[in-house]
PDB file of N, CA and C in Angstrom:
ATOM      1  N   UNK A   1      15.368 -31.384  23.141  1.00  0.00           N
ATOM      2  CA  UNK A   1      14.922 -31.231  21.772  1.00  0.00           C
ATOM      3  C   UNK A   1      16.150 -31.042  20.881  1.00  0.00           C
ATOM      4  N   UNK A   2      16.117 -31.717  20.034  1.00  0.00           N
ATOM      5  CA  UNK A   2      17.372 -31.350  18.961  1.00  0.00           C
ATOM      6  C   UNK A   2      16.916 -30.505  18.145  1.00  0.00           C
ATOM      7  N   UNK A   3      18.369 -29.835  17.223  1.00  0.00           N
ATOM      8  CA  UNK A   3      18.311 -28.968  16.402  1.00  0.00           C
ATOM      9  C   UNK A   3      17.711 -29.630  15.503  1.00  0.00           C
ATOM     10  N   UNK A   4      17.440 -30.320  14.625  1.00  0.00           N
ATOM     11  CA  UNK A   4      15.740 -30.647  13.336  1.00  0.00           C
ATOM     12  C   UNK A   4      14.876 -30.415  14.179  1.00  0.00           C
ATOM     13  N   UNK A   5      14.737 -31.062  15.896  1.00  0.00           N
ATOM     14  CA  UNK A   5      13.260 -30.714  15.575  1.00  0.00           C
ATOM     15  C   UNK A   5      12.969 -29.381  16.160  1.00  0.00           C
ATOM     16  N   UNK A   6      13.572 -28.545  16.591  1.00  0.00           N
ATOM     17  CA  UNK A   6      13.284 -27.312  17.209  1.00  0.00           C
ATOM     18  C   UNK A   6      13.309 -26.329  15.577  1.00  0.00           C
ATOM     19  N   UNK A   7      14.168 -26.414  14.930  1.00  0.00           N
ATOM     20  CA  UNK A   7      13.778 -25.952  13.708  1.00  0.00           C
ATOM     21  C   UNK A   7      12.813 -26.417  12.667  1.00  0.00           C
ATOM     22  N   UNK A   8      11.960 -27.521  12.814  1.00  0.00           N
ATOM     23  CA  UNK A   8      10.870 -28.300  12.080  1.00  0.00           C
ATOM     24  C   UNK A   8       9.625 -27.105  13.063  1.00  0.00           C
ATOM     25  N   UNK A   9       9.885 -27.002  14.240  1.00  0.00           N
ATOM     26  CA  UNK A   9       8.555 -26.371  14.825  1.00  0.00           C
ATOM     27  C   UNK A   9       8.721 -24.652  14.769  1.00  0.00           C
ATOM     28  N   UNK A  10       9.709 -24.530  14.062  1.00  0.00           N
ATOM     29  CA  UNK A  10      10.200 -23.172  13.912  1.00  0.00           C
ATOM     30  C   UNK A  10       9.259 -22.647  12.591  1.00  0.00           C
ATOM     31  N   UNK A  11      10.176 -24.055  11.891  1.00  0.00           N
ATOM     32  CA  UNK A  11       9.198 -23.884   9.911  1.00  0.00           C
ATOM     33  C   UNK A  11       7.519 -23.913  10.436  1.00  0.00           C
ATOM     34  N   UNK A  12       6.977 -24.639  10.811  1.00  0.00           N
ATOM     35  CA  UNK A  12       5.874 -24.834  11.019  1.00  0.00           C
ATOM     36  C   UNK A  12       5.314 -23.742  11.779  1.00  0.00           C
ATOM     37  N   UNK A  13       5.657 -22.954  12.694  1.00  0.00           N
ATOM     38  CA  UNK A  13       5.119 -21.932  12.578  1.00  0.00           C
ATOM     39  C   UNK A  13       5.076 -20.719  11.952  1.00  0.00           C
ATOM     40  N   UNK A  14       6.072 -20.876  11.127  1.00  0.00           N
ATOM     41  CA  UNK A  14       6.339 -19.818  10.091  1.00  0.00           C
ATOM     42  C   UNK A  14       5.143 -19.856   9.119  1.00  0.00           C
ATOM     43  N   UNK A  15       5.456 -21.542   8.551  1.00  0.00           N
ATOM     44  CA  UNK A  15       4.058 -21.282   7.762  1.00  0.00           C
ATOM     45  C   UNK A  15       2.531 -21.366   8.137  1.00  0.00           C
ATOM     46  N   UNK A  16       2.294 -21.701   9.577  1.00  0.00           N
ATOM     47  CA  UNK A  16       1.173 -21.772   9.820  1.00  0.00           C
ATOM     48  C   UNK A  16       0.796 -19.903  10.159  1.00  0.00           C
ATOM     49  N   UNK A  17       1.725 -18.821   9.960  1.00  0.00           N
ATOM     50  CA  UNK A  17       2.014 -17.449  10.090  1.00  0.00           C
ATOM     51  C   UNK A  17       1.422 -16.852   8.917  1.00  0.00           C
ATOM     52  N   UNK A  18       1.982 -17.851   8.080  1.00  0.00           N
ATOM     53  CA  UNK A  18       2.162 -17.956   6.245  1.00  0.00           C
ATOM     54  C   UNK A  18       0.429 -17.965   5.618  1.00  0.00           C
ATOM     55  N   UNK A  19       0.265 -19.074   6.344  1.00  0.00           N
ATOM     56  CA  UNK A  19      -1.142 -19.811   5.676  1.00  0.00           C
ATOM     57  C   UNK A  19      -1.863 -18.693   6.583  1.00  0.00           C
ATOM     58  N   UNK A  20      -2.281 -17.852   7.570  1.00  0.00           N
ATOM     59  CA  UNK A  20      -3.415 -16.946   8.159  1.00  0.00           C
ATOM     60  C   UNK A  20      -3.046 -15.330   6.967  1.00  0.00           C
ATOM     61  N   UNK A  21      -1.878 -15.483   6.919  1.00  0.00           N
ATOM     62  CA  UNK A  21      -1.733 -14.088   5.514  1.00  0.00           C
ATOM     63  C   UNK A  21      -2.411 -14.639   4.522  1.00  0.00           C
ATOM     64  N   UNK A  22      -2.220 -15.712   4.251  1.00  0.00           N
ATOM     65  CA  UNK A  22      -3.407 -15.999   2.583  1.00  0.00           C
ATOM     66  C   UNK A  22      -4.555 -15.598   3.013  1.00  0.00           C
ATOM     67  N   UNK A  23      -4.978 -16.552   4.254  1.00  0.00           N
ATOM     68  CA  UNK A  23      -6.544 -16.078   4.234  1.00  0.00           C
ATOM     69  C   UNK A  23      -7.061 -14.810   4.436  1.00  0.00           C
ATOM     70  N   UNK A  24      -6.197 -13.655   5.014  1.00  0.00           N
ATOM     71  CA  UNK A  24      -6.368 -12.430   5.287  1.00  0.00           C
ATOM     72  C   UNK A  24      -6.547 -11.795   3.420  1.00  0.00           C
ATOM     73  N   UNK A  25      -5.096 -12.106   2.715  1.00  0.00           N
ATOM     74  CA  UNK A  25      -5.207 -11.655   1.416  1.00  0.00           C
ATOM     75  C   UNK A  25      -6.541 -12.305   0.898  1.00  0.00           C
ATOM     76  N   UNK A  26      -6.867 -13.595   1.002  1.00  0.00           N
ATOM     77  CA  UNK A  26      -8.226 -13.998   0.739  1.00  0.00           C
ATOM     78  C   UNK A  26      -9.345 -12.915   0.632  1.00  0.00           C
ATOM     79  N   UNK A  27      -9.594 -13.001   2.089  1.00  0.00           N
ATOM     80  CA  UNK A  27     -10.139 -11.856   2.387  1.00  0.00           C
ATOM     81  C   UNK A  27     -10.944 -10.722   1.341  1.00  0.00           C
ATOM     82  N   UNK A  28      -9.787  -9.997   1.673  1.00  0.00           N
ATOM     83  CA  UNK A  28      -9.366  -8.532   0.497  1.00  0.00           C
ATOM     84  C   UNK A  28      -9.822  -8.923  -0.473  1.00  0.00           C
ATOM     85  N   UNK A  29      -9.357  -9.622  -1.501  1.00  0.00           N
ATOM     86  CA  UNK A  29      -9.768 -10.322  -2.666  1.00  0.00           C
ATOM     87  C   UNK A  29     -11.633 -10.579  -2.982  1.00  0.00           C
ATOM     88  N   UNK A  30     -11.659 -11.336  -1.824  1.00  0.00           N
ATOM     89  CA  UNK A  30     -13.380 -11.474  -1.907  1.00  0.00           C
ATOM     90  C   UNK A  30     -14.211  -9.780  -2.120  1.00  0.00           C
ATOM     91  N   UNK A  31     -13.467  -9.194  -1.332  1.00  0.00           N
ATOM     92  CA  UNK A  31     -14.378  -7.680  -1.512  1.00  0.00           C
ATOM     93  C   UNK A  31     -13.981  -7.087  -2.671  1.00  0.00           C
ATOM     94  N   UNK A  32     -12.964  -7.136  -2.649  1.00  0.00           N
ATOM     95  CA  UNK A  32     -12.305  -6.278  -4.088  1.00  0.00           C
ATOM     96  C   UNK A  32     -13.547  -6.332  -5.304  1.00  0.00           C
ATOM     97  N   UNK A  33     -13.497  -5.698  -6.592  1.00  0.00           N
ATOM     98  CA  UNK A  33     -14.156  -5.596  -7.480  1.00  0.00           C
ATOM     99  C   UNK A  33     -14.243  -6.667  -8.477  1.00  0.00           C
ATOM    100  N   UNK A  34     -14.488  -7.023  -9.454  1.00  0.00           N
ATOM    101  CA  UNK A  34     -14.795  -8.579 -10.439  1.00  0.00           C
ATOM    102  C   UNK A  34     -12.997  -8.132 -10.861  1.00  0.00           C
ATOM    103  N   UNK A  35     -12.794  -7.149 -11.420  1.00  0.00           N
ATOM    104  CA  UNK A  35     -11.658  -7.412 -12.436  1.00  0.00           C
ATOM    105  C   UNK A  35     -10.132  -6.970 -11.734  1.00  0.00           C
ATOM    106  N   UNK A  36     -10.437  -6.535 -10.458  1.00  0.00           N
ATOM    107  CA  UNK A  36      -9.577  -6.842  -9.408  1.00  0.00           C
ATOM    108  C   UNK A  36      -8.906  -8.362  -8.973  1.00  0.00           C
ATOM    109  N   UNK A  37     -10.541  -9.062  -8.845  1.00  0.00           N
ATOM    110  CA  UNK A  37     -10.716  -9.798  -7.890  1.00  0.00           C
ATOM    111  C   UNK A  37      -9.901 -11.083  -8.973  1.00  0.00           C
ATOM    112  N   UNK A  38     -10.038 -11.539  -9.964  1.00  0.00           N
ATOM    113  CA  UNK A  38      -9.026 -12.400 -11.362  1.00  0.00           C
ATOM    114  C   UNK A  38      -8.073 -12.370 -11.088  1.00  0.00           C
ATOM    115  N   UNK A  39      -7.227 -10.485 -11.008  1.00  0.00           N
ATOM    116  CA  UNK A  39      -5.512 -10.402 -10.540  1.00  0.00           C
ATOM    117  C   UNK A  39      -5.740 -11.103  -9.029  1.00  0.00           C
ATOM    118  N   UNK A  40      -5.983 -10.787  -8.095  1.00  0.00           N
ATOM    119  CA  UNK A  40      -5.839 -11.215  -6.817  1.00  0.00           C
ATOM    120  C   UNK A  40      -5.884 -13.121  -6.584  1.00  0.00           C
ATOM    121  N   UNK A  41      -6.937 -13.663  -7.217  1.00  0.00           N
ATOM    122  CA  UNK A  41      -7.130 -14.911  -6.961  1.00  0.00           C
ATOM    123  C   UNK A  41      -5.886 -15.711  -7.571  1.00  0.00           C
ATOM    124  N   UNK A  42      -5.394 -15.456  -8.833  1.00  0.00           N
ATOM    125  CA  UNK A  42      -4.126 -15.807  -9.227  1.00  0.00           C
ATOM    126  C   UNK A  42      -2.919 -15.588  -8.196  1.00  0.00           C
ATOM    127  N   UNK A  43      -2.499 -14.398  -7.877  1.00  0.00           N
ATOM    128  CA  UNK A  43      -1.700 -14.228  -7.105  1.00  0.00           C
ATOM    129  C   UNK A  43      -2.048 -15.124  -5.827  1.00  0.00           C
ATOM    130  N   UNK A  44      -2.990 -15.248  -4.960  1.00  0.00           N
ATOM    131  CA  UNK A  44      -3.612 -16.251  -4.356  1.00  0.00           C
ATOM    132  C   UNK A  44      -3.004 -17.855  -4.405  1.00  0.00           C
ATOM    133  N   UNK A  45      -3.752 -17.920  -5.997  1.00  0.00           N
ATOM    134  CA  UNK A  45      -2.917 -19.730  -5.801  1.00  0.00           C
ATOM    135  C   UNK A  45      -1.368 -19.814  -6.794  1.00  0.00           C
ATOM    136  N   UNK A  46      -0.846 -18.387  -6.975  1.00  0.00           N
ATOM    137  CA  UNK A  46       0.232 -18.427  -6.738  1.00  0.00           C
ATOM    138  C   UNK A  46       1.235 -18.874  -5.438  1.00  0.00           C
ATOM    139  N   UNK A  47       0.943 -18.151  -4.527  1.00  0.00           N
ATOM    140  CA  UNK A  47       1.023 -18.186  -3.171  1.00  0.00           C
ATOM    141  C   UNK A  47       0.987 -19.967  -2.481  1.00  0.00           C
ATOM    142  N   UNK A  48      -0.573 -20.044  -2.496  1.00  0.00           N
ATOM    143  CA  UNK A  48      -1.163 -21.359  -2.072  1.00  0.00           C
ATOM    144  C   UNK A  48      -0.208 -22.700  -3.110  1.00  0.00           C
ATOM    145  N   UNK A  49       0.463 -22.282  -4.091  1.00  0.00           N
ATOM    146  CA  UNK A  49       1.365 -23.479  -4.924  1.00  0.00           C
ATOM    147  C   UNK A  49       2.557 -23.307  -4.125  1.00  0.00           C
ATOM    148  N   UNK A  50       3.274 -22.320  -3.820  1.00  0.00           N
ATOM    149  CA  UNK A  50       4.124 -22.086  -3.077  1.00  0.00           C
ATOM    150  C   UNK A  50       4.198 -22.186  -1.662  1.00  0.00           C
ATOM    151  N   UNK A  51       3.157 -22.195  -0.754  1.00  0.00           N
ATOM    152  CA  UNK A  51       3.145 -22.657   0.653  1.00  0.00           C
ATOM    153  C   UNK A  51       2.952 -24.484   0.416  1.00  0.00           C
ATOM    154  N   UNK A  52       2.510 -25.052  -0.961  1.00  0.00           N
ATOM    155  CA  UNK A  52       2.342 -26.562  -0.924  1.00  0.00           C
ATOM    156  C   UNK A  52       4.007 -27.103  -0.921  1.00  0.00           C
ATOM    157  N   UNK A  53       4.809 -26.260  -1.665  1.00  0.00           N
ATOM    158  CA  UNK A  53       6.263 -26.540  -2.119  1.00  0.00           C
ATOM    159  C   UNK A  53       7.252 -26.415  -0.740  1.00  0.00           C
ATOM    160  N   UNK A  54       6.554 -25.694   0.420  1.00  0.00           N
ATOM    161  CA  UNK A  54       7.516 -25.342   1.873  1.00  0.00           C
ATOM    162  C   UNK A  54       6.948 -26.631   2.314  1.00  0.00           C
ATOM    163  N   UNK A  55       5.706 -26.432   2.258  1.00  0.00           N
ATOM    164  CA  UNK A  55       5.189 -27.864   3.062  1.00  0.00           C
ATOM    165  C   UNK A  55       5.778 -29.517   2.833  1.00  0.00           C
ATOM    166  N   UNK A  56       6.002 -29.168   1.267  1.00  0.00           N
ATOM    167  CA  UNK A  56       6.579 -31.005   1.381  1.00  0.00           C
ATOM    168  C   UNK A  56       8.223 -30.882   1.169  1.00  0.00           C
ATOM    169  N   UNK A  57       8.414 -29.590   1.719  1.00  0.00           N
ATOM    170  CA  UNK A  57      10.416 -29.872   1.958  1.00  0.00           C
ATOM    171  C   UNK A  57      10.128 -30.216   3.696  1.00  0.00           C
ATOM    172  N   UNK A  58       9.074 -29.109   4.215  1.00  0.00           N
ATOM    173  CA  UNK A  58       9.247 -29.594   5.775  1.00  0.00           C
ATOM    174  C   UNK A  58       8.611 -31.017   6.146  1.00  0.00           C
ATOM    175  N   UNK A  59       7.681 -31.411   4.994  1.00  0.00           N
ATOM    176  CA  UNK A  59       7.401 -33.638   5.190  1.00  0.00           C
ATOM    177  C   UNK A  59       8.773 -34.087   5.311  1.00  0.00           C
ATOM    178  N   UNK A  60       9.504 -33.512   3.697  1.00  0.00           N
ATOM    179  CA  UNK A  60      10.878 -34.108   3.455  1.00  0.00           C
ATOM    180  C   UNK A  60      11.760 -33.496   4.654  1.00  0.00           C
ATOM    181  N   UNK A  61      12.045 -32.799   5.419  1.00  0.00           N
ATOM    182  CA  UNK A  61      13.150 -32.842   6.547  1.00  0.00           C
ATOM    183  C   UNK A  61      12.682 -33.939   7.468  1.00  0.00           C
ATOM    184  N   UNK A  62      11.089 -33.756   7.810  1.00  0.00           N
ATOM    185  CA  UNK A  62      11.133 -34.514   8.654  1.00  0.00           C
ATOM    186  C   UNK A  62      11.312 -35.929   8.585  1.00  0.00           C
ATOM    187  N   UNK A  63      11.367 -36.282   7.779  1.00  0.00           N
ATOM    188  CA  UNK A  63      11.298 -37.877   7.249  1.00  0.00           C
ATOM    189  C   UNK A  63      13.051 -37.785   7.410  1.00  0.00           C
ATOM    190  N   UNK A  64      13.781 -37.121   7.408  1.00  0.00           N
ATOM    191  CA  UNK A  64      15.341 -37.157   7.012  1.00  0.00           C
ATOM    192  C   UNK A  64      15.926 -37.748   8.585  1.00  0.00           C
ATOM    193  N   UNK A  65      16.770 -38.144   8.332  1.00  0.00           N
ATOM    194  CA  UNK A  65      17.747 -38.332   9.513  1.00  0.00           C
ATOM    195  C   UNK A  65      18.460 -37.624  10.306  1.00  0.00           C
ATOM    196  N   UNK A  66      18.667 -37.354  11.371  1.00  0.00           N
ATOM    197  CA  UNK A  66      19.492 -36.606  12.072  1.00  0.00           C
ATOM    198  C   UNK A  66      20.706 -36.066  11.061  1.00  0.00           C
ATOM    199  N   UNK A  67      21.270 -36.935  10.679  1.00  0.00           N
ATOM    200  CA  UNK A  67      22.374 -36.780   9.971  1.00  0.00           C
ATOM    201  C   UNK A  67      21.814 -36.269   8.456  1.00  0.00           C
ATOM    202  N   UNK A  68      21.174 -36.267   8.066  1.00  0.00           N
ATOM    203  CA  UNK A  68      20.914 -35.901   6.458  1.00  0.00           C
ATOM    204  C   UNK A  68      20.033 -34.673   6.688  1.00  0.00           C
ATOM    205  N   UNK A  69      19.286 -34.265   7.761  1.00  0.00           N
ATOM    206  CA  UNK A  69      18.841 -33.199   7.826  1.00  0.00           C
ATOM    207  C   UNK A  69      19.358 -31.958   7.557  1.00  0.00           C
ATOM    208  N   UNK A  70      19.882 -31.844   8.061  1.00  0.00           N
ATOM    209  CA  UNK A  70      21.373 -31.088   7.142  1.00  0.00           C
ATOM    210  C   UNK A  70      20.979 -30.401   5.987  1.00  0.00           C
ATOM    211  N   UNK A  71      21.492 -31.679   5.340  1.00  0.00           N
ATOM    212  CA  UNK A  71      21.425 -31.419   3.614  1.00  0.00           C
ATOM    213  C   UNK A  71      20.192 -30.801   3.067  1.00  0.00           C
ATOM    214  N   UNK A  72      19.263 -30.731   3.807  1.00  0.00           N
ATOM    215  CA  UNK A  72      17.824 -30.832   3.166  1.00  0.00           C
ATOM    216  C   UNK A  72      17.441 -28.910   3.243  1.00  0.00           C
ATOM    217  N   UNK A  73      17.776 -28.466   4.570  1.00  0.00           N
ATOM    218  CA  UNK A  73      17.923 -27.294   4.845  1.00  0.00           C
ATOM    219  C   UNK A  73      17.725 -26.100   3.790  1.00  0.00           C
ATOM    220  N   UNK A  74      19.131 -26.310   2.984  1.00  0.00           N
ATOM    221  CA  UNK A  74      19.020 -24.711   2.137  1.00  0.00           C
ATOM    222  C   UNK A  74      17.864 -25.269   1.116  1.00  0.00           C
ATOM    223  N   UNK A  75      17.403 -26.142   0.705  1.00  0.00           N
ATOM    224  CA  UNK A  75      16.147 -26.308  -0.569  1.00  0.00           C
ATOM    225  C   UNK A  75      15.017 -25.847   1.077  1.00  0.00           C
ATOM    226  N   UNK A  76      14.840 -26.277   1.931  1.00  0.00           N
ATOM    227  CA  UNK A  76      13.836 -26.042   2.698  1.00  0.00           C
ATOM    228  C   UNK A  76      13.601 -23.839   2.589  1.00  0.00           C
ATOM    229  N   UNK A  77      14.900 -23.652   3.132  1.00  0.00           N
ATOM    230  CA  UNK A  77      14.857 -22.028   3.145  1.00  0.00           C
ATOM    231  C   UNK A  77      14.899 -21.250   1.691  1.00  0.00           C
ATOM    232  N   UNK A  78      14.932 -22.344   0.888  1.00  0.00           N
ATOM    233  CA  UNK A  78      15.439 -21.366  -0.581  1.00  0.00           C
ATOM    234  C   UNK A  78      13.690 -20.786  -0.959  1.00  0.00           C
ATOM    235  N   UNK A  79      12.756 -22.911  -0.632  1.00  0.00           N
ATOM    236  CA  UNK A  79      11.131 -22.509  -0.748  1.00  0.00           C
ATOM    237  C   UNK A  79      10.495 -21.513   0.307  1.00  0.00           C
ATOM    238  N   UNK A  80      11.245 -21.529   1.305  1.00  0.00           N
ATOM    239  CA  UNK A  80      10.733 -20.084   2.236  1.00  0.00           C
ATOM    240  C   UNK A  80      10.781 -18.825   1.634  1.00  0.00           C
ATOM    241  N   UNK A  81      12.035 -18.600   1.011  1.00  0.00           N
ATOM    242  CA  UNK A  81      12.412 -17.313   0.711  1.00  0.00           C
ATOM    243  C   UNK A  81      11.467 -17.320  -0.298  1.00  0.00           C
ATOM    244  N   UNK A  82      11.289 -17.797  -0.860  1.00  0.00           N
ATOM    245  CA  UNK A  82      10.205 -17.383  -2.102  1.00  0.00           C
ATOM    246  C   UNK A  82       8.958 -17.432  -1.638  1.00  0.00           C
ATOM    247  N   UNK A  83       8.336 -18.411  -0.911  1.00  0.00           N
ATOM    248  CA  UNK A  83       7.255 -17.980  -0.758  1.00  0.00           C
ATOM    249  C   UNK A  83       7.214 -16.606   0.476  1.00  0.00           C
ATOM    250  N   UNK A  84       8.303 -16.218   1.123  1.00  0.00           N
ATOM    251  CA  UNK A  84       7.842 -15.032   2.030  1.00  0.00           C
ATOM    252  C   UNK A  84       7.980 -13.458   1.139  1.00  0.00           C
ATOM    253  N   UNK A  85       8.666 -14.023   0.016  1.00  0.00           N
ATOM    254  CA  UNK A  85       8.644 -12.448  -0.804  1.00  0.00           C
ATOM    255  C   UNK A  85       7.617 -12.312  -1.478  1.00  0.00           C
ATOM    256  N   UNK A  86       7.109 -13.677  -2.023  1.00  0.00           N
ATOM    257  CA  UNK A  86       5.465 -13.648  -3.173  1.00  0.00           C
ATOM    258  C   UNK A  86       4.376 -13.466  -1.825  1.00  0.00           C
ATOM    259  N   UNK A  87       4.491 -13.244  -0.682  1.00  0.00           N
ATOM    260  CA  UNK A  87       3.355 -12.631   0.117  1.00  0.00           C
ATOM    261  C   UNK A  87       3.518 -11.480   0.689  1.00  0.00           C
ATOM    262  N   UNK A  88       4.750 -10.869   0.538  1.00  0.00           N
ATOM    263  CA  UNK A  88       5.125  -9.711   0.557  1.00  0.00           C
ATOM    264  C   UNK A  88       4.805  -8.948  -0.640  1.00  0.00           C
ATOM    265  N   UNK A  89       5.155  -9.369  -1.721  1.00  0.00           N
ATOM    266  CA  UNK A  89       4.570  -8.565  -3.060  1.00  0.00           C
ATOM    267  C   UNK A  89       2.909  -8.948  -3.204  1.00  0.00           C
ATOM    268  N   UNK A  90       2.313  -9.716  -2.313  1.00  0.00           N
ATOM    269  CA  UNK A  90       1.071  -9.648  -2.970  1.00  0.00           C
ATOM    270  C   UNK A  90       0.444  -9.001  -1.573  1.00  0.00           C
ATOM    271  N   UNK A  91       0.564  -8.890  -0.755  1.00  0.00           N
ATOM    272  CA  UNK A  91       0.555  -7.878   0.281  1.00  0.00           C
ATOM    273  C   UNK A  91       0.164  -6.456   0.079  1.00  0.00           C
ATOM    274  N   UNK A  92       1.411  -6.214  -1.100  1.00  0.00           N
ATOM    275  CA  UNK A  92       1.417  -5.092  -1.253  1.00  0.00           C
ATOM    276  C   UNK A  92       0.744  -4.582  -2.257  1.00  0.00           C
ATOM    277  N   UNK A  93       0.633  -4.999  -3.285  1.00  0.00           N
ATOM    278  CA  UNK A  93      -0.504  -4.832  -4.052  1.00  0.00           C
ATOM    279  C   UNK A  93      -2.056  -4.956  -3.651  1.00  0.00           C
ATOM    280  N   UNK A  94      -2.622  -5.921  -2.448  1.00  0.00           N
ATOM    281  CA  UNK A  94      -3.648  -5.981  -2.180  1.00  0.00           C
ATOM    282  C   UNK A  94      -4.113  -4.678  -1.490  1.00  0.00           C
ATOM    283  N   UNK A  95      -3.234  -3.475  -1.179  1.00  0.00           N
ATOM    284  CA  UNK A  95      -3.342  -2.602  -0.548  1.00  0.00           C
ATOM    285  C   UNK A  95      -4.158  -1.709  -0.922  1.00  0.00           C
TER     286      UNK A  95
END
């Protein structure tokens, strides 16, 4: 296995890690109260816009070349880092 694709199945389980926390915050949200539940669903497809933005850097690595994969990397981890702190802050508020 080469290094893209052992790190393509790395991303992919990160966000398939990613995508079972939404539905958990989901969750929460559904019970929560009406004027709770407005803040939460936003933060929600906050989230859900941001797991779409990891998802098509990890289409775009994979489509890349051995050699250009590379390059593609820090935009791949920059959309990680953001989406793993906006489910960390909404985490924490769903509390």
């Amino acid at each position: 296995m080469s290094m893209k694709e052992a790190y393509e199945k790395k991303l992919q389980a990160q966000l398939d890690e990613c995508a079972a926390e939404i539905d958990k915050l989901k969750a929460k949200a559904d019970k929560a109260e009406a004027d709770a539940q407005i803040e939460y669903y936003k933060q929600i497809e906050e989230l859900k816009s941001k797991q779409a933005a990891v998802d098509g850097k990890l289409a775009e690595l994979k489509e890349a070349s051995e050699d250009a994969w590379e390059d593609l990397k820090s935009g791949v981890e920059s959309a990680w880092d953001s989406l793993g702190s906006a489910i960390k802050s909404a985490a924490s508020r769903f509390k």
